[in-house]
Structures are given as structure tokens and as C-alpha cells.
Protein backbone atom coordinates (compact mmCIF):
# COMPACT_ATOMS: atom_id res chain seq x y z
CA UNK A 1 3.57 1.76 -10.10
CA UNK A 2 1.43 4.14 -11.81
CA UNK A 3 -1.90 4.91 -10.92
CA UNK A 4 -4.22 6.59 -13.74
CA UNK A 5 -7.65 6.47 -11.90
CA UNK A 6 -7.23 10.36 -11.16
CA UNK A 7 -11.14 10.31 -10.62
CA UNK A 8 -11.29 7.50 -8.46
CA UNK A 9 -8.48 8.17 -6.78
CA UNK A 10 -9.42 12.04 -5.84
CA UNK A 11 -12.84 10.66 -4.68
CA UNK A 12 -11.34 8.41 -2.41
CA UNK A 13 -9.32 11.05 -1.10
CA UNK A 14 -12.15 13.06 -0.32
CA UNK A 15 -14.08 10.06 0.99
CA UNK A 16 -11.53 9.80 3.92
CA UNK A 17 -10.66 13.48 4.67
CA UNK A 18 -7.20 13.01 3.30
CA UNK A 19 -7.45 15.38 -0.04
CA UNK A 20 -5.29 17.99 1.78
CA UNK A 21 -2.62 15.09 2.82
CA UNK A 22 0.92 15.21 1.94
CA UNK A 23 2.03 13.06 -0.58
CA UNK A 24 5.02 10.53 0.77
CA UNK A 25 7.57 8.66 -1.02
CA UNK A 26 7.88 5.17 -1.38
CA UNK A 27 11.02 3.34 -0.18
CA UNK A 28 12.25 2.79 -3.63
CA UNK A 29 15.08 5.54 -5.27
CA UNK A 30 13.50 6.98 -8.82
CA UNK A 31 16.16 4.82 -10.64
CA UNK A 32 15.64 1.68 -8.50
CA UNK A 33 14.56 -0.69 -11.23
CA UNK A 34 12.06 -4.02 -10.19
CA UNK A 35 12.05 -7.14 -12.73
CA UNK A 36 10.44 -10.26 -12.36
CA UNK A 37 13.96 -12.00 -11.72
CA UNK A 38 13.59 -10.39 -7.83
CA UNK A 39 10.41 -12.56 -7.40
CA UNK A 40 11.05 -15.39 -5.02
CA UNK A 41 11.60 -18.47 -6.46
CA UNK A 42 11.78 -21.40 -3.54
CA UNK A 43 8.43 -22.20 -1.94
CA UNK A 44 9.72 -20.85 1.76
CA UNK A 45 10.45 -17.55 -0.19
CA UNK A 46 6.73 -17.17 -1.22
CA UNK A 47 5.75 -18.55 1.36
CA UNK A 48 7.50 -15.43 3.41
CA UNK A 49 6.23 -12.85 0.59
CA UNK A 50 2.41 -13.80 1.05
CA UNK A 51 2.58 -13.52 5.02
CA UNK A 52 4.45 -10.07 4.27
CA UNK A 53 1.90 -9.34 2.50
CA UNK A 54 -0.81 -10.02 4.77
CA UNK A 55 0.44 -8.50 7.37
CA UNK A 56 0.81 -5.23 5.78
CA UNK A 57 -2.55 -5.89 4.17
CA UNK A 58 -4.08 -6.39 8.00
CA UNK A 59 -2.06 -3.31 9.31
CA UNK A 60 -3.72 -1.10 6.87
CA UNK A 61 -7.14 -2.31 7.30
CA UNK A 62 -6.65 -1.44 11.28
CA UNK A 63 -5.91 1.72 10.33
CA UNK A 64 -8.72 2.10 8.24
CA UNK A 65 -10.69 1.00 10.75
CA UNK A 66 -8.94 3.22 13.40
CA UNK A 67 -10.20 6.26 11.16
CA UNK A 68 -13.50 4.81 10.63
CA UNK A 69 -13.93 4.20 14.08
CA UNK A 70 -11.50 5.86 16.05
CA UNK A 71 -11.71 4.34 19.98
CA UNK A 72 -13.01 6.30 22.11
């Protein structure tokens, strides 16, 4: 994934105090290659891949939240 928003992206940065974070990797190897053939193809199998992905989706808004408005 590429991301070409530079703009955007600094501004967002700044938005949430996080233009002096460290940059992480992602769990993928430089010459780890993704094709559409590692999709899932049975129903169960996207079935699996949306609530993956709502879950993460949910975990990331908490901790948006979280820094929005941190508990006291």
C-alpha cells in the first residue's frame, strides 16, 4: 500500500499530536508479495475476513476515542 496524500496525511498527523511519532512497520517482509488469489473464496472465509475486519476497525476507533477523550 502506498499512500500519496503527503498533504493530507501530514495534516492529520498534526491534527492528533502524532507528527513527531515513529514510523512502524507493517507485518508484511518488503518482498512479501499479495495477489488477489489469497482472497477468500468460500462464504465462511469472508465471512471470517469482514468480522476481522471489524474488529480491528472497532479497536482503532477506541483508540481514537481514548486520545480524544482520554478517561479520566
Amino acid at each position: 500500500m502506498y499512500l500519496s496524500q503527503d498533504k493530507n496525511i501530514d495534516k492529520m498527523l498534526d491534527r492528533f499530536c502524532m507528527a513527531d511519532a515513529k514510523p512502524l512497520g507493517v507485518p508484511l517482509q518488503p518482498y512479501d508479495k499479495i495477489s488477489k488469489e489469497d482472497c477468500p473464496k468460500t462464504q465462511e472465509a469472508i465471512t471470517d475476513m469482514l468480522i476481522l475486519q471489524l474488529v480491528v476497525h472497532l479497536c482503532m476507533l477506541w483508540l481514537l476515542l481514548d486520545l480524544i477523550l482520554p478517561m479520566q
